[in-house]
Protein backbone atom coordinates (compact mmCIF):
# COMPACT_ATOMS: atom_id res chain seq x y z
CA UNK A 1 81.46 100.67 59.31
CA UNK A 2 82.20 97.73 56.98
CA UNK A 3 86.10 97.77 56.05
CA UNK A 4 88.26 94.85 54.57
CA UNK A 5 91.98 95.00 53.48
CA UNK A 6 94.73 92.46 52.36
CA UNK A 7 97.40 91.85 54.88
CA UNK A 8 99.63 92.30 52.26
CA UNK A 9 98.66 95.95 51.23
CA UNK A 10 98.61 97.39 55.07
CA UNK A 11 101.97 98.94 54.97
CA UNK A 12 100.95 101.17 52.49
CA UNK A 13 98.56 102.50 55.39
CA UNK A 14 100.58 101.68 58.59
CA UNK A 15 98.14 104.91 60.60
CA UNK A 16 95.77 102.46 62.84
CA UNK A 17 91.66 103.71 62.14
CA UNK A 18 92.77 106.21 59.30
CA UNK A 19 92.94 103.67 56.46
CA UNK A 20 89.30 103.74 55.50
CA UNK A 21 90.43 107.92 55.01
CA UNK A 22 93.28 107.09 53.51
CA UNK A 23 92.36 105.10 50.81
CA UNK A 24 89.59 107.34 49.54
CA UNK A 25 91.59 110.10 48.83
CA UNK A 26 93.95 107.80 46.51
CA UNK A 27 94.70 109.62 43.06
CA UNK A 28 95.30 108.27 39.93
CA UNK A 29 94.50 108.17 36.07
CA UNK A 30 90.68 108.54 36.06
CA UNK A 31 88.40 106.13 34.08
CA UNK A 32 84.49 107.08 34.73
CA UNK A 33 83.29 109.91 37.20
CA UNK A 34 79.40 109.35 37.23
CA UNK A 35 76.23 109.64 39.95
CA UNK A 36 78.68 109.95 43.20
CA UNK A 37 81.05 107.52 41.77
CA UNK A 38 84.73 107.49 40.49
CA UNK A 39 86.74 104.91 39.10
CA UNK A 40 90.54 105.12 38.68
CA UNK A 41 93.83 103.01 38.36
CA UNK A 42 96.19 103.45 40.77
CA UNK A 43 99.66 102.02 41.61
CA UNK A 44 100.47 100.95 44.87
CA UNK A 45 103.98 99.39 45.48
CA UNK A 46 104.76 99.24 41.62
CA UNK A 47 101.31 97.02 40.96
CA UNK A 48 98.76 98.18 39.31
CA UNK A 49 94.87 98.14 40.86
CA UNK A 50 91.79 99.94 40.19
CA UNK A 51 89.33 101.80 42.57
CA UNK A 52 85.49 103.01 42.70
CA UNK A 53 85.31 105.13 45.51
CA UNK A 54 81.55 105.97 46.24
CA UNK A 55 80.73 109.52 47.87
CA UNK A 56 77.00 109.57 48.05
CA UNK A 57 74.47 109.62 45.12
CA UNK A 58 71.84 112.11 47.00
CA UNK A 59 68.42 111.68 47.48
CA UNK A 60 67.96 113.47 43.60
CA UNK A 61 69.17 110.82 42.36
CA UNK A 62 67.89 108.09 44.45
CA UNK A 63 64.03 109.81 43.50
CA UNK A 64 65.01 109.40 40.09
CA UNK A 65 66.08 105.89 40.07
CA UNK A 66 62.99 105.10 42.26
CA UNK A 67 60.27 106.94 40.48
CA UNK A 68 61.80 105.19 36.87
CA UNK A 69 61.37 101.78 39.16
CA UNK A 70 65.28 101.11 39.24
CA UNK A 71 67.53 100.26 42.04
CA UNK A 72 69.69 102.69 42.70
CA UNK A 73 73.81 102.30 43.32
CA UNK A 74 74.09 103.77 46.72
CA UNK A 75 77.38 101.73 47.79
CA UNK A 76 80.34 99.72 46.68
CA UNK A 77 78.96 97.13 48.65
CA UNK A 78 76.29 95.64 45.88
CA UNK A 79 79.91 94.61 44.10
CA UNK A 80 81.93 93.39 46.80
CA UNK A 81 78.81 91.20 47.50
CA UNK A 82 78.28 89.90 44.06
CA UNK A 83 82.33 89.63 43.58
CA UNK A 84 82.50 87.07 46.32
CA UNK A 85 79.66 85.47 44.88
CA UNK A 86 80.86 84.91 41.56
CA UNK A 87 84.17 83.85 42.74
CA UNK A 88 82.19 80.84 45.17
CA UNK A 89 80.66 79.82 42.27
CA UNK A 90 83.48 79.57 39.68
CA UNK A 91 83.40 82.19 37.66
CA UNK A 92 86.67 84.45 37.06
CA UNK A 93 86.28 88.59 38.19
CA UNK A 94 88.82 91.04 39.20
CA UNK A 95 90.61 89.81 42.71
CA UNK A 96 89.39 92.39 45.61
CA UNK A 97 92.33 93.43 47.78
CA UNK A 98 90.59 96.61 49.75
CA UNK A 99 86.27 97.40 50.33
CA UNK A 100 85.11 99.55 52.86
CA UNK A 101 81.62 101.52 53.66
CA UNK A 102 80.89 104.48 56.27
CA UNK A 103 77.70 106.13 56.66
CA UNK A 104 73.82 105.22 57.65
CA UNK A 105 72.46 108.23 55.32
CA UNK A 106 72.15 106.13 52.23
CA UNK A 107 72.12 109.45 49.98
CA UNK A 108 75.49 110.07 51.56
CA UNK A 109 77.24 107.04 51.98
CA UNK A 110 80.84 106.49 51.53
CA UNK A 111 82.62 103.61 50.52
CA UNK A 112 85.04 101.95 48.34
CA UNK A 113 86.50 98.65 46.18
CA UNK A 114 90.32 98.21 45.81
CA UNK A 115 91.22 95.55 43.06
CA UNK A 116 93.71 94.32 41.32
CA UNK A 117 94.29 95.08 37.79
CA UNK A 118 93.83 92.75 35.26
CA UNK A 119 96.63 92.21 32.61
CA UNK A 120 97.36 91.12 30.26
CA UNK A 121 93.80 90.63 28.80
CA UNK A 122 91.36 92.34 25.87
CA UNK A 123 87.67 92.56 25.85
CA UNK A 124 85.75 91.09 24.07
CA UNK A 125 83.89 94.23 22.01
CA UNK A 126 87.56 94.92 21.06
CA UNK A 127 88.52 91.13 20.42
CA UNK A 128 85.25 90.71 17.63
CA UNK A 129 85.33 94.29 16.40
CA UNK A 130 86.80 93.11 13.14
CA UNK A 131 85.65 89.46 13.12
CA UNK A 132 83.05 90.68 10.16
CA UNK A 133 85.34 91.24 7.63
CA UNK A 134 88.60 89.24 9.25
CA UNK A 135 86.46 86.07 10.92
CA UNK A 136 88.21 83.93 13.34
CA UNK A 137 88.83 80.48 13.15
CA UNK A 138 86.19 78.57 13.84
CA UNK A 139 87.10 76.28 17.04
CA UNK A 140 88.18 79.70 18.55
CA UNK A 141 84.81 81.20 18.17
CA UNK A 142 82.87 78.24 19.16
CA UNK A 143 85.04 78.21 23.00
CA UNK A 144 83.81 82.01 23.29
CA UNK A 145 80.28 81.86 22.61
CA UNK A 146 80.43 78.48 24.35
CA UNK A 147 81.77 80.04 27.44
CA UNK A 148 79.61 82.91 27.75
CA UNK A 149 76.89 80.77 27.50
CA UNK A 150 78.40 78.49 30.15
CA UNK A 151 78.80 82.10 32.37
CA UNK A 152 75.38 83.44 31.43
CA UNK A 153 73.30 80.30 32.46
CA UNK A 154 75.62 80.15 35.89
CA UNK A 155 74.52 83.55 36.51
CA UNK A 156 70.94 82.77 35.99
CA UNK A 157 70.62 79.23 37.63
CA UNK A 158 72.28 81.11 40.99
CA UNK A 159 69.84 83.97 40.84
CA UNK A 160 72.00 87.08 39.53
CA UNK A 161 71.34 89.62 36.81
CA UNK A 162 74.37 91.58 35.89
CA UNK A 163 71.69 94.50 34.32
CA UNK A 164 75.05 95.75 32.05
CA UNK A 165 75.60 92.40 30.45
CA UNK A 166 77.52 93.34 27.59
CA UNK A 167 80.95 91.70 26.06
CA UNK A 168 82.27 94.64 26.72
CA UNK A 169 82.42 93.49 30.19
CA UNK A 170 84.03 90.27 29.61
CA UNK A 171 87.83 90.36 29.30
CA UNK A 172 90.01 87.82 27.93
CA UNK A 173 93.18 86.47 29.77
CA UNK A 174 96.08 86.28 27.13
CA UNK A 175 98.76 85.79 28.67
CA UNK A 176 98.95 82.21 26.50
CA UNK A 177 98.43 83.97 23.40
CA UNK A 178 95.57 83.58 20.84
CA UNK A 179 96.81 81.80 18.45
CA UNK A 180 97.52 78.25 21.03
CA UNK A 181 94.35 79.08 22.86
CA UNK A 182 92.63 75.91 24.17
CA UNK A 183 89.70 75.18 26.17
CA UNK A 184 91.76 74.59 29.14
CA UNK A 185 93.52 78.06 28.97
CA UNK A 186 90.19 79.89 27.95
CA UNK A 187 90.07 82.22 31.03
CA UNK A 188 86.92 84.70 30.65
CA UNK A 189 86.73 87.30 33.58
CA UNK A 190 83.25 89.30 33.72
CA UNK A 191 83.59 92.83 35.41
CA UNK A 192 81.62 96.17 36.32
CA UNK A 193 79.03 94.17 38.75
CA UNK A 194 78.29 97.64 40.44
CA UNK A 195 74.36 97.06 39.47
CA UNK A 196 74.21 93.49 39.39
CA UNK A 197 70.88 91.79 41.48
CA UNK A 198 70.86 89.09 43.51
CA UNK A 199 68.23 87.14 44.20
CA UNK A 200 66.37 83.73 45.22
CA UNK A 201 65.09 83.53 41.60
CA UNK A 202 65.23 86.27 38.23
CA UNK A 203 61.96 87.66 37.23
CA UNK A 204 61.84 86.77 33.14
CA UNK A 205 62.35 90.60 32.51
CA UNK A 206 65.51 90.64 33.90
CA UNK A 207 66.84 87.48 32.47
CA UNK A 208 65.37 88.55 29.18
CA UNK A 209 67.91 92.28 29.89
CA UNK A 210 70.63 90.73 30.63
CA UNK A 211 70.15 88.24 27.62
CA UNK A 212 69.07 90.83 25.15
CA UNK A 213 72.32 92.76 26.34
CA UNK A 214 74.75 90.34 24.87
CA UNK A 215 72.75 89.77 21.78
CA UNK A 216 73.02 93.68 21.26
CA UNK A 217 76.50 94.01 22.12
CA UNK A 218 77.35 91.36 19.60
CA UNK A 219 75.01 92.36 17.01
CA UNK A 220 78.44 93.82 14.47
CA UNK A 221 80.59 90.40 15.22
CA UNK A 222 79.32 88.42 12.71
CA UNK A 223 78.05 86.13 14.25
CA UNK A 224 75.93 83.30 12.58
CA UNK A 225 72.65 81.77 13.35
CA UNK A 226 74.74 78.78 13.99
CA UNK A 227 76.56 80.19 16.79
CA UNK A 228 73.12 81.86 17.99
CA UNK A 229 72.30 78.17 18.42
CA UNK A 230 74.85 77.23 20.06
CA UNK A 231 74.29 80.08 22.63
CA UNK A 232 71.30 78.89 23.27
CA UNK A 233 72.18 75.32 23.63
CA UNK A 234 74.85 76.00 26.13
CA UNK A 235 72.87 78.23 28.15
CA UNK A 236 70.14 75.99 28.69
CA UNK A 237 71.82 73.00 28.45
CA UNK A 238 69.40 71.44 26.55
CA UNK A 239 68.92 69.72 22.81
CA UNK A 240 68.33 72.43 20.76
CA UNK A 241 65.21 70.61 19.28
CA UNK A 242 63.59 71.01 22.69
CA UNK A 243 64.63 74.43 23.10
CA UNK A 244 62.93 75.69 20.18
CA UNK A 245 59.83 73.52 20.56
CA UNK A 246 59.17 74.79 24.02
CA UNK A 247 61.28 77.76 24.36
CA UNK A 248 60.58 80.00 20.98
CA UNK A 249 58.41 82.96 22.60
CA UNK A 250 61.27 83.72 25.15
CA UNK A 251 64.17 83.88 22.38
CA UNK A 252 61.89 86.12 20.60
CA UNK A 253 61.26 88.20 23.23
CA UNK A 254 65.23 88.24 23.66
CA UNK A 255 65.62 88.82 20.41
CA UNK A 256 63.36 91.74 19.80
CA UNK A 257 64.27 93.76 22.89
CA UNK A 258 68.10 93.71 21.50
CA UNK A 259 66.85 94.60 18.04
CA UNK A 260 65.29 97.48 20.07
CA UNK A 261 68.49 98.12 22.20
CA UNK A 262 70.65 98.55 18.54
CA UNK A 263 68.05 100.74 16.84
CA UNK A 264 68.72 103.08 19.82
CA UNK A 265 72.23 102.47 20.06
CA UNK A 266 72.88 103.31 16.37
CA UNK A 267 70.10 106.23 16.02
């Protein structure tokens, strides 16, 4: 058994050997119940935190996943790996306080991640639903894309694919505001890594998903073919003269699998 928890939430489980019990049958305000897995808020000590507790996907669904040639989720482990990961290498996600896994049946593996809630903040699909008809100034814009960009390329360089990347899963900090916001308070977290990869090096396909992801997610923002640019500037940290010269046939390729993604999105 794999099990990790913050010294500072063991007195809410004082029973030595029962906490890994313990904290899956927590109860709170459910969020998702999908394929074996449940995600809720709970409240321990007057803080907020939010848990996926895993309780086994079966061997249905691990068929499925395999015979469609996809990876299946069988643990809360793939995040608690790529959590710490992300966090060595700079970028912001949801602090992990509790993780634990039981089992050697991987169709019936239990397990769980405890983490802390993270407030205040907004995502970003909500942040640049209205930025069409209400656009936002311009500097304030420019940070975002610049940052995802920045994230995206981290990501990629280091050898992880999210495989949801969508700005729904980025969340803004605001607790400075919006209206003062400044490079130096910009604080982007990126969440739900439950599928994410990792790997020596990302096969094209994958970077091209994850890429093609964002560009679908972002499709109603309004954004221009300036901040497109820009995107692609940051993320390959490269003139953008050089990028289109030798990099035009993968930003189509980007570009027309998120095309693809909306048309099925929007029916």
């Amino acid at each position: 058994m794999n099990f990790y928890l913050h010294d500072r939430l063991k007195k809410y489980f004082p029973v030595p050997g029962a906490e890994f019990d313990q904290i899956m049958t927590l109860a709170g305000e459910r969020f998702r119940h999908q394929e074996g897995r449940l995600t809720q808020r709970i409240m321990l000590g007057g803080k907020s935190y939010f848990i996926k507790q895993h309780r086994g996907v079966g061997w249905k669904e691990i068929v499925k996943n395999l015979l469609q040639l996809r990876l299946p989720v069988l643990s809360a482990k793939n995040e608690w790996a790529s959590l710490n990961r992300l966090q060595a290498l700079g970028i912001a996600v949801p602090p992990v306080v509790a993780f634990g896994k039981r089992g050697l049946n991987p169709a019936r593996l239990k397990s769980f991640i405890l983490m802390e809630e993270l407030a205040p903040v907004v995502s970003l699909e909500t942040l640049c639903k209205n930025w069409r008809s209400v656009p936002p100034p311009f500097a304030f814009k420019r940070m975002l894309v610049e940052e995802v960009a920045r994230i995206a390329r981290i990501l990629h360089q280091n050898g992880i694919n999210h495989r949801d990347f969508y700005i729904c899963h980025f969340l803004l900090d605001t607790y400075h505001g919006l209206v003062d916001l400044t490079a130096k308070k910009l604080k982007l977290y990126l969440i739900d890594l439950h599928r994410a990869q990792m790997r020596r090096s990302i096969p094209e396909r994958w970077v091209i998903k994850d890429l093609a992801g964002l560009y679908f997610s972002s499709k109603d923002c309004g954004l221009t073919q300036r901040d497109l640019y820009r995107f692609m500037r940051v993320y390959q940290d490269r003139p953008l003269r050089e990028i289109i010269q030798s990099e035009k046939t993968f930003w189509q390729k980007v570009k027309k699998r998120g095309e693809q993604l909306y048309r099925d999105h929007t029916g």
